[in-house]
PDB file of N, CA and C in Angstrom:
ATOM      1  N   UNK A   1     101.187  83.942  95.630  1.00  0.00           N
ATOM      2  CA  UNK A   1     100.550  85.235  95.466  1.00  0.00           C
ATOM      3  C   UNK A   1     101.394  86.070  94.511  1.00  0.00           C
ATOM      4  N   UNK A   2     100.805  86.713  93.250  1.00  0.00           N
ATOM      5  CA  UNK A   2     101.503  87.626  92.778  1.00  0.00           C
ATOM      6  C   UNK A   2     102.467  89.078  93.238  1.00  0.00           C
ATOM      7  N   UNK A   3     103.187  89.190  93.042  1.00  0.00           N
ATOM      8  CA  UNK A   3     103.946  90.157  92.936  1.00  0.00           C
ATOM      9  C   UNK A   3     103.151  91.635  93.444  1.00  0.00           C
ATOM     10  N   UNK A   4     102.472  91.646  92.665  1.00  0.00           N
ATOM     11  CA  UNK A   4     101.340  93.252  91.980  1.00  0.00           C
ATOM     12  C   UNK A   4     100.447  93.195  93.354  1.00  0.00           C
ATOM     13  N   UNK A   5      99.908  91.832  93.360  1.00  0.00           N
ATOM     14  CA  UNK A   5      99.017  92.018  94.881  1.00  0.00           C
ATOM     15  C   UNK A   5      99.822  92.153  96.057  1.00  0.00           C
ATOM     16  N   UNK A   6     101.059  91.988  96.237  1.00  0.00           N
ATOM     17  CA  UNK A   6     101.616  92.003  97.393  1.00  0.00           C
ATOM     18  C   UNK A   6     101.925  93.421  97.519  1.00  0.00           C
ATOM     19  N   UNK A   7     102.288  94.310  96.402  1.00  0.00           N
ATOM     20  CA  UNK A   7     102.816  95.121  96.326  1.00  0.00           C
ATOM     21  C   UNK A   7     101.273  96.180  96.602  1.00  0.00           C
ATOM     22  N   UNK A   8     100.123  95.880  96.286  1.00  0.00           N
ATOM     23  CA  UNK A   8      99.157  96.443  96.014  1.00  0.00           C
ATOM     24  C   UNK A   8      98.706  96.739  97.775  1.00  0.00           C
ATOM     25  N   UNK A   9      98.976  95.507  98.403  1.00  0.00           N
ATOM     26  CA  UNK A   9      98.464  94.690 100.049  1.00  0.00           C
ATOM     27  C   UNK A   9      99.348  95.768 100.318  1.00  0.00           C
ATOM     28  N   UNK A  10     100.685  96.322 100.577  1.00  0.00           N
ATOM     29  CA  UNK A  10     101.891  97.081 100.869  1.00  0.00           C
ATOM     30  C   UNK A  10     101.171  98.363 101.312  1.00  0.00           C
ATOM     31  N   UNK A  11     101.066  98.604  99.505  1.00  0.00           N
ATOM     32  CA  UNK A  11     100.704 100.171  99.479  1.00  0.00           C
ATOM     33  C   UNK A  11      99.330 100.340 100.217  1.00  0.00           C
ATOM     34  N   UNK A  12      98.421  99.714  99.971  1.00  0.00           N
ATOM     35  CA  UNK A  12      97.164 100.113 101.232  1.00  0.00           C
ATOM     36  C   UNK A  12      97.214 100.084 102.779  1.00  0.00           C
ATOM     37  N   UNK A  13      98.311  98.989 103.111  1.00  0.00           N
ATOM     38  CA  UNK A  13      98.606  99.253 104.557  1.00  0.00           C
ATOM     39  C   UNK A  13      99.573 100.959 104.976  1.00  0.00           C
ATOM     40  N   UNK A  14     100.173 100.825 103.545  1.00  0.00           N
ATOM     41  CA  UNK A  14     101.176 102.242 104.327  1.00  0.00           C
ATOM     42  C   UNK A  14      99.595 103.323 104.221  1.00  0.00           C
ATOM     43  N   UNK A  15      99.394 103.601 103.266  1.00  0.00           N
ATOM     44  CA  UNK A  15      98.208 104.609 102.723  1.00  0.00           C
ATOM     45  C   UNK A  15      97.171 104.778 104.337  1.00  0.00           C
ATOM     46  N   UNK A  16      96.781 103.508 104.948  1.00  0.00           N
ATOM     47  CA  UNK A  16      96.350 102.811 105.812  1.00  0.00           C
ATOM     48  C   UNK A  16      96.811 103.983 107.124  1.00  0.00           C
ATOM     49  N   UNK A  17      98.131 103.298 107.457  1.00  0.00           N
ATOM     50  CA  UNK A  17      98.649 103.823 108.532  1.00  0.00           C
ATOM     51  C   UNK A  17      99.115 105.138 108.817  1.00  0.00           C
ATOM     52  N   UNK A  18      99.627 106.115 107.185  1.00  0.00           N
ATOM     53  CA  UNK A  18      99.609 107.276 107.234  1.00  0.00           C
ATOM     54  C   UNK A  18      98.494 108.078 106.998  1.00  0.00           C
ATOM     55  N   UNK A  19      97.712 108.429 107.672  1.00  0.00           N
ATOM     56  CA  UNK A  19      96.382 109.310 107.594  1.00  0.00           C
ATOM     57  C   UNK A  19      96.447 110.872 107.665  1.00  0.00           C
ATOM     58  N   UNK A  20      97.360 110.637 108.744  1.00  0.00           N
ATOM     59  CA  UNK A  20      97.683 111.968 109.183  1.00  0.00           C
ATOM     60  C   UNK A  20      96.980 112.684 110.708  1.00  0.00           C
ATOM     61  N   UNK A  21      95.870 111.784 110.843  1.00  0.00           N
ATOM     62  CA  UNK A  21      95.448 112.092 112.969  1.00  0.00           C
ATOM     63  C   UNK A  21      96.160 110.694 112.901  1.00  0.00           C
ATOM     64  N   UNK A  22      96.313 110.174 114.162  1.00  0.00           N
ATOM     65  CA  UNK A  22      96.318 109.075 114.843  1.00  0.00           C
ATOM     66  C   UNK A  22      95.328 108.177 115.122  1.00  0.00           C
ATOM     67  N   UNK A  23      94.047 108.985 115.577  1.00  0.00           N
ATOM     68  CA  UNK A  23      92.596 108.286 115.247  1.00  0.00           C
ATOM     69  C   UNK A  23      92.269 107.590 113.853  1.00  0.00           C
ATOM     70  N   UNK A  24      92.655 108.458 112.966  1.00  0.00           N
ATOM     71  CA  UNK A  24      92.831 107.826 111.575  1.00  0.00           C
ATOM     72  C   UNK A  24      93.450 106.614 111.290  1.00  0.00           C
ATOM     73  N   UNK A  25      94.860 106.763 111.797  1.00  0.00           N
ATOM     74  CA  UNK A  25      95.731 105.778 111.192  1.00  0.00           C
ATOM     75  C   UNK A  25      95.117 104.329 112.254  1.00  0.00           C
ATOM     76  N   UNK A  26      95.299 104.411 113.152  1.00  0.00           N
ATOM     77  CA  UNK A  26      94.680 103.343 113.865  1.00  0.00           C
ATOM     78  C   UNK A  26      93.455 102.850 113.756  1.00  0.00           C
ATOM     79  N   UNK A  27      92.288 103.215 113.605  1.00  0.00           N
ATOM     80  CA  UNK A  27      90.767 103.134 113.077  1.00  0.00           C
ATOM     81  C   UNK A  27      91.139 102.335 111.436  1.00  0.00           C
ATOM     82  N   UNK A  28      92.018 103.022 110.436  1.00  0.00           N
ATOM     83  CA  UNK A  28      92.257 102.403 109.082  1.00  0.00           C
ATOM     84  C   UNK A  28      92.690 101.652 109.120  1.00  0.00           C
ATOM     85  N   UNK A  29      94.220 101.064 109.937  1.00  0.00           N
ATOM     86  CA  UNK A  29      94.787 100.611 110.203  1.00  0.00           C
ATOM     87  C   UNK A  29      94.047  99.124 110.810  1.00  0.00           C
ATOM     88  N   UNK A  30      93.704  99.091 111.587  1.00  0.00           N
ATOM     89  CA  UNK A  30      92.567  97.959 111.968  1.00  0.00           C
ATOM     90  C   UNK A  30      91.617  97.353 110.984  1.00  0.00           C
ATOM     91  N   UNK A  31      90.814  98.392 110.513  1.00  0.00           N
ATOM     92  CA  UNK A  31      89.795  97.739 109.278  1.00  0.00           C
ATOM     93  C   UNK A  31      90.353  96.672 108.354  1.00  0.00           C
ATOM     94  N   UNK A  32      91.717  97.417 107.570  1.00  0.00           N
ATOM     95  CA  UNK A  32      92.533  97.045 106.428  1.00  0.00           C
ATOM     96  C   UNK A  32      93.065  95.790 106.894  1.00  0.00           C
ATOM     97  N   UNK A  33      93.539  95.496 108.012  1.00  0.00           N
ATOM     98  CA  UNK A  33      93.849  94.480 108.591  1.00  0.00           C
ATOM     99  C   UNK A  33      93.094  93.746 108.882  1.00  0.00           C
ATOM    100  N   UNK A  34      92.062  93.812 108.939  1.00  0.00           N
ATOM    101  CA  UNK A  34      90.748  92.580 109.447  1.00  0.00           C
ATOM    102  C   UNK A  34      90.361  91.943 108.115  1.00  0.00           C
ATOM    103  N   UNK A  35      90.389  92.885 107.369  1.00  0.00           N
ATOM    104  CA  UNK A  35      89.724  92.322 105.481  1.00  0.00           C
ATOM    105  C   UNK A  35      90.795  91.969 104.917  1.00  0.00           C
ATOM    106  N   UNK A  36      91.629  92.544 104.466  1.00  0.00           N
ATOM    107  CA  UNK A  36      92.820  92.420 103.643  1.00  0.00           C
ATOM    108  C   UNK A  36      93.165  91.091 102.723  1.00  0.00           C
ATOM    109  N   UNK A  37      92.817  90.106 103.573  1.00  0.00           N
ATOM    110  CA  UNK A  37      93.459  88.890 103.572  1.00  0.00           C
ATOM    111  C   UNK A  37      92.317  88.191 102.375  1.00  0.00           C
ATOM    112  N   UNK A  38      91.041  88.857 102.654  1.00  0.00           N
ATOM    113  CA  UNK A  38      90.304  87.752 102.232  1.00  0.00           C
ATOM    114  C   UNK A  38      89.914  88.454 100.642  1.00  0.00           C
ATOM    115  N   UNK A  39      90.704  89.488 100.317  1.00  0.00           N
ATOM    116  CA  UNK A  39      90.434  90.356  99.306  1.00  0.00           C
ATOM    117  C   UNK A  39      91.053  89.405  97.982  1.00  0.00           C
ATOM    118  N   UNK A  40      90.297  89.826  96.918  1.00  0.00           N
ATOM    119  CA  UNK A  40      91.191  89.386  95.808  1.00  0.00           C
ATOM    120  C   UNK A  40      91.471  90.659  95.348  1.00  0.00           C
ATOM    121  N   UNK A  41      92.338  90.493  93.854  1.00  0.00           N
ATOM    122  CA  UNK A  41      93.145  91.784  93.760  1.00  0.00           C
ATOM    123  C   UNK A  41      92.000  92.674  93.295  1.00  0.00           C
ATOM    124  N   UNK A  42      91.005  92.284  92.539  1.00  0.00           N
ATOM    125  CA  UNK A  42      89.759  93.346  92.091  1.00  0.00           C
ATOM    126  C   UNK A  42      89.567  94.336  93.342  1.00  0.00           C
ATOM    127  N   UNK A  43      89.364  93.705  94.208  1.00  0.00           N
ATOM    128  CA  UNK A  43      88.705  94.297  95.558  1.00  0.00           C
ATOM    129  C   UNK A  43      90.010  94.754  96.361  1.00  0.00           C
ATOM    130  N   UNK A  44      91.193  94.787  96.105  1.00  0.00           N
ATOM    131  CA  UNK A  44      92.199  95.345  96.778  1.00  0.00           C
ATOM    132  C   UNK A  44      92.225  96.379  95.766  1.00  0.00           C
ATOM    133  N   UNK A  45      91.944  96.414  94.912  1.00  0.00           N
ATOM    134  CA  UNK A  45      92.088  98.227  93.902  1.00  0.00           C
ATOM    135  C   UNK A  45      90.991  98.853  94.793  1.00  0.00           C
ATOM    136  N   UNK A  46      89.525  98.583  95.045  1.00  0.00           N
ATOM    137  CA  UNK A  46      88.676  99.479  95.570  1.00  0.00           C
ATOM    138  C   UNK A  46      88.943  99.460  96.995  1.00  0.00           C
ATOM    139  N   UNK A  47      89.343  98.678  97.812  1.00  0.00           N
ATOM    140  CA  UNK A  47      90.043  99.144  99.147  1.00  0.00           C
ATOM    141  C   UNK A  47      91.007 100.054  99.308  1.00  0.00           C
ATOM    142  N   UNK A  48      91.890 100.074  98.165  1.00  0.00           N
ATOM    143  CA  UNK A  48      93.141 100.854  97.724  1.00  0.00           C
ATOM    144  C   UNK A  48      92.245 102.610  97.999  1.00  0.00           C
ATOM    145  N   UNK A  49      91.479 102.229  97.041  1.00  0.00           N
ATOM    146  CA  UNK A  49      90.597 103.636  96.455  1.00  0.00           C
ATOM    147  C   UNK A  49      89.907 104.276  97.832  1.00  0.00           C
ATOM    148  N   UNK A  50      89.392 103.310  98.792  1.00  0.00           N
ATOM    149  CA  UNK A  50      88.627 103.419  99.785  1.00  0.00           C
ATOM    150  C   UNK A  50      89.442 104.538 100.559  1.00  0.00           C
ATOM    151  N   UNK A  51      90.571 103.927 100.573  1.00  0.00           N
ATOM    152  CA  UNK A  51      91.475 104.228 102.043  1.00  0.00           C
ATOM    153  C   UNK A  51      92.300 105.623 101.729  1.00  0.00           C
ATOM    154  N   UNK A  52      92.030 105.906 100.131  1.00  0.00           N
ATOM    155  CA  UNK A  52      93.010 107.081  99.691  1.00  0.00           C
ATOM    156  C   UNK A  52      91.550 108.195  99.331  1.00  0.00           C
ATOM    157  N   UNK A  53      90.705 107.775 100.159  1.00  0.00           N
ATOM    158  CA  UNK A  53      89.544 109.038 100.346  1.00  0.00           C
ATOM    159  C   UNK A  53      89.862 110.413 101.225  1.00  0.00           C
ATOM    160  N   UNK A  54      89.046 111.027 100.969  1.00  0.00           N
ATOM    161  CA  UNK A  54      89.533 112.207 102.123  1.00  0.00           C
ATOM    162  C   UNK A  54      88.709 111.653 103.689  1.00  0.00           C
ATOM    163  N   UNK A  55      89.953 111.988 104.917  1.00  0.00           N
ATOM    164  CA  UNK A  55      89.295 111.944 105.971  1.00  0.00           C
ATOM    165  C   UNK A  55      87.841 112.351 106.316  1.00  0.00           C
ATOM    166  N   UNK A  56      87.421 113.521 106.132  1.00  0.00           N
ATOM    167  CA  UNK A  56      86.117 113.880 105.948  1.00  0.00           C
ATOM    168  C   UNK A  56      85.192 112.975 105.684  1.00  0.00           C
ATOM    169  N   UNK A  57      85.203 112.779 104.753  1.00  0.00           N
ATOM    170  CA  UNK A  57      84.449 111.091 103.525  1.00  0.00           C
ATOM    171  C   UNK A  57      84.602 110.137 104.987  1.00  0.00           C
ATOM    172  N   UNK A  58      85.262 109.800 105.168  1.00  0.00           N
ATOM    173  CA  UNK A  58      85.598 108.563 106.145  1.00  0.00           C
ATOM    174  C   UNK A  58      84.534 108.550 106.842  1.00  0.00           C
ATOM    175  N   UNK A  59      84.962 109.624 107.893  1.00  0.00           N
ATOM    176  CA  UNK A  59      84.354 110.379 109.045  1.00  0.00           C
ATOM    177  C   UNK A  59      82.797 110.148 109.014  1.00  0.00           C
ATOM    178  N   UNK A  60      82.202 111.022 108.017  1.00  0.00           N
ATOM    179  CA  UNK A  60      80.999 110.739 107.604  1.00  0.00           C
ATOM    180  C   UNK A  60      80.595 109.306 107.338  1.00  0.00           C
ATOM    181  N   UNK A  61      81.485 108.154 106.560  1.00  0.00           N
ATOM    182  CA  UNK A  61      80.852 106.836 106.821  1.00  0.00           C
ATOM    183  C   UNK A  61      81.079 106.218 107.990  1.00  0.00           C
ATOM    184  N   UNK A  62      81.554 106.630 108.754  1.00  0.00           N
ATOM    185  CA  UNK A  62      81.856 106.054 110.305  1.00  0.00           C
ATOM    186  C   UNK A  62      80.268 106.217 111.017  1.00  0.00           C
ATOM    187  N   UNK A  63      80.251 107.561 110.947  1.00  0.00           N
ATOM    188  CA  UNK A  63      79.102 107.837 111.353  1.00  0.00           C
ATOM    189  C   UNK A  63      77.517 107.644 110.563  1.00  0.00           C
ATOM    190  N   UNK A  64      78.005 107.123 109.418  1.00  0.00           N
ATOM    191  CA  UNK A  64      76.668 106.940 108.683  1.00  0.00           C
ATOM    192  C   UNK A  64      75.981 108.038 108.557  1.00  0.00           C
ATOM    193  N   UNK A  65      76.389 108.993 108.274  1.00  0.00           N
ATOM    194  CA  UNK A  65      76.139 110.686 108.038  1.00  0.00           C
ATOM    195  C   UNK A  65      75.476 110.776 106.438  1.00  0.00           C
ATOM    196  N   UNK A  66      76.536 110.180 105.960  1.00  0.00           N
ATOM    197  CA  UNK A  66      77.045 109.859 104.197  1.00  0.00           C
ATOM    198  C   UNK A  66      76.604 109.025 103.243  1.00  0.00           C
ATOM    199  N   UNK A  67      75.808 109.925 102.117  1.00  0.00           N
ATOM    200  CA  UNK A  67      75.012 109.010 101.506  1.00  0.00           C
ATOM    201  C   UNK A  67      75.956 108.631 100.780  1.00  0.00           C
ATOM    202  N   UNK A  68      76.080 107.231 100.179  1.00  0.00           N
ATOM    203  CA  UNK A  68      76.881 106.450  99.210  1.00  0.00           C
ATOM    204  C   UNK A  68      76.720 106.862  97.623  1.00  0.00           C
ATOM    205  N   UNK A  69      77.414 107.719  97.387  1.00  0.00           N
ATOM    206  CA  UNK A  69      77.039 108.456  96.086  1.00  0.00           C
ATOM    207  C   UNK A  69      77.875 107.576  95.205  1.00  0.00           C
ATOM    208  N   UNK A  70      78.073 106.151  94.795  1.00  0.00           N
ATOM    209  CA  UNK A  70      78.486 105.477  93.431  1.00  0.00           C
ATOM    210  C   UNK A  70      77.528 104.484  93.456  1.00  0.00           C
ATOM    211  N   UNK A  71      77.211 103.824  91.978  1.00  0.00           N
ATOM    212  CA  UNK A  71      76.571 102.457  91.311  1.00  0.00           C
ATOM    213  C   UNK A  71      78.366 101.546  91.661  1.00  0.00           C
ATOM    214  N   UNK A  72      79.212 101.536  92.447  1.00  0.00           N
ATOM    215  CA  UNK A  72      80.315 100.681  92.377  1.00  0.00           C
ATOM    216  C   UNK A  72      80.016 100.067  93.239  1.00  0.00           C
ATOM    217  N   UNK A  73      79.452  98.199  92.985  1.00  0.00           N
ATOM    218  CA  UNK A  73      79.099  97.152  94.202  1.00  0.00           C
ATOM    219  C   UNK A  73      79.906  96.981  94.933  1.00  0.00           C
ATOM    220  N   UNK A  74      81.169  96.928  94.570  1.00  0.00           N
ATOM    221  CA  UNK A  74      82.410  96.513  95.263  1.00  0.00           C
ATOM    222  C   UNK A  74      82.826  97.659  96.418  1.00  0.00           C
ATOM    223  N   UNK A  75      82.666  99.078  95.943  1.00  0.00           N
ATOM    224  CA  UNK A  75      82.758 100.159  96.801  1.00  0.00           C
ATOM    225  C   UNK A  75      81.952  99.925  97.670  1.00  0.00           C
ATOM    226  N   UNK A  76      80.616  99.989  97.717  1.00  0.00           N
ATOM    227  CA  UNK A  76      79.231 100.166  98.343  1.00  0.00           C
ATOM    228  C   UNK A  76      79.657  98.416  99.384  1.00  0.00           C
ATOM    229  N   UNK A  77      79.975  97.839  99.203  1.00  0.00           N
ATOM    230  CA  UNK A  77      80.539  96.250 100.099  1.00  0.00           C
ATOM    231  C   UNK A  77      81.865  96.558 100.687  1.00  0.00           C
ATOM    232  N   UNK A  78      82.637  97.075 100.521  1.00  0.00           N
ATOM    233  CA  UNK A  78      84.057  97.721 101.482  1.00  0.00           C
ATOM    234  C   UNK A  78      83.526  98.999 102.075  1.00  0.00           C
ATOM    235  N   UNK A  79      82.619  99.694 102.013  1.00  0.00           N
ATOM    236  CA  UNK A  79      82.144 100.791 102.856  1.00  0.00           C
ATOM    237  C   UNK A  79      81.157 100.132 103.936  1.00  0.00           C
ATOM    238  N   UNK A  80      80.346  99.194 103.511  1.00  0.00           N
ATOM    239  CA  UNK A  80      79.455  98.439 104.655  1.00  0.00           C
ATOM    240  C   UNK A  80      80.425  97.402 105.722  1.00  0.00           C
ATOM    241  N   UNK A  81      81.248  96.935 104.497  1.00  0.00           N
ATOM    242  CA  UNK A  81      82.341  96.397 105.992  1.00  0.00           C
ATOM    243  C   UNK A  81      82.964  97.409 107.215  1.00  0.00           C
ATOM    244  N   UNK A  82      83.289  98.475 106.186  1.00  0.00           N
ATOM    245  CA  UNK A  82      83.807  99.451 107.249  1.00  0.00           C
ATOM    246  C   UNK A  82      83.070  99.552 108.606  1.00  0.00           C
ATOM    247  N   UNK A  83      81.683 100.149 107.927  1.00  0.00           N
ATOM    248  CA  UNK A  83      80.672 100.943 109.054  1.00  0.00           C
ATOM    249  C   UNK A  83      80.626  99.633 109.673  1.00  0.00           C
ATOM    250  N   UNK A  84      80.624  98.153 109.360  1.00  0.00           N
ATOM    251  CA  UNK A  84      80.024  96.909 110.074  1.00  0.00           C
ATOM    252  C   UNK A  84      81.404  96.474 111.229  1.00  0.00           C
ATOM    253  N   UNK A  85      82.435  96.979 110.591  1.00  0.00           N
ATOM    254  CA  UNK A  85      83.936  97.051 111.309  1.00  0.00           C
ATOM    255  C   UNK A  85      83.717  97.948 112.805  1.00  0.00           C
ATOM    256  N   UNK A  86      83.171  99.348 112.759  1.00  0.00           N
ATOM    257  CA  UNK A  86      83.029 100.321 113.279  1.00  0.00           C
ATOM    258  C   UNK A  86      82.139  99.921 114.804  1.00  0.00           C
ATOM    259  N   UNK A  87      80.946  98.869 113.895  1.00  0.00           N
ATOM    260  CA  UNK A  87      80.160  98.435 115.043  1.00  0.00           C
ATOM    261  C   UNK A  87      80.382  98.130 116.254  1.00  0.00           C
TER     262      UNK A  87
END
């Protein structure tokens, strides 16, 4: 495994675990850990991106509140894992 992805895998788990509630970090913390593995590095930049959203944003896709406002497939497929995580 490269360098860049390990380092990339790193920074989304810390990003991950520091949220700032506890509900947060544990809820992120879990997801990131269930997918992570099976990510390639394309899809570890938009998990990256996912997880450095505002809580709010989250919140709302937890609950399916939140309409998916990008054309990004890769976004719109790490947000359905989420909510499918959530299930």
């Amino acid at each position: 495994m490269s360098s860049n992805k390990e380092e990339l895998k790193n920074k989304i788990f810390y990003r991950a675990s520091y949220r700032g509630t506890k509900e947060m970090d544990i809820l992120m913390t879990g997801f990131v850990r269930s997918i992570i593995n099976e990510l390639d590095e394309y899809h570890l930049k938009i998990l990256n991106d996912f997880v450095n959203m505002d809580d709010e944003l989250l919140k709302s896709f937890k609950k399916k509140e939140s309409l998916i406002n990008t054309n990004d497939v890769a976004m719109i497929e790490i947000i359905d894992k989420f909510q499918k995580y959530l299930s």
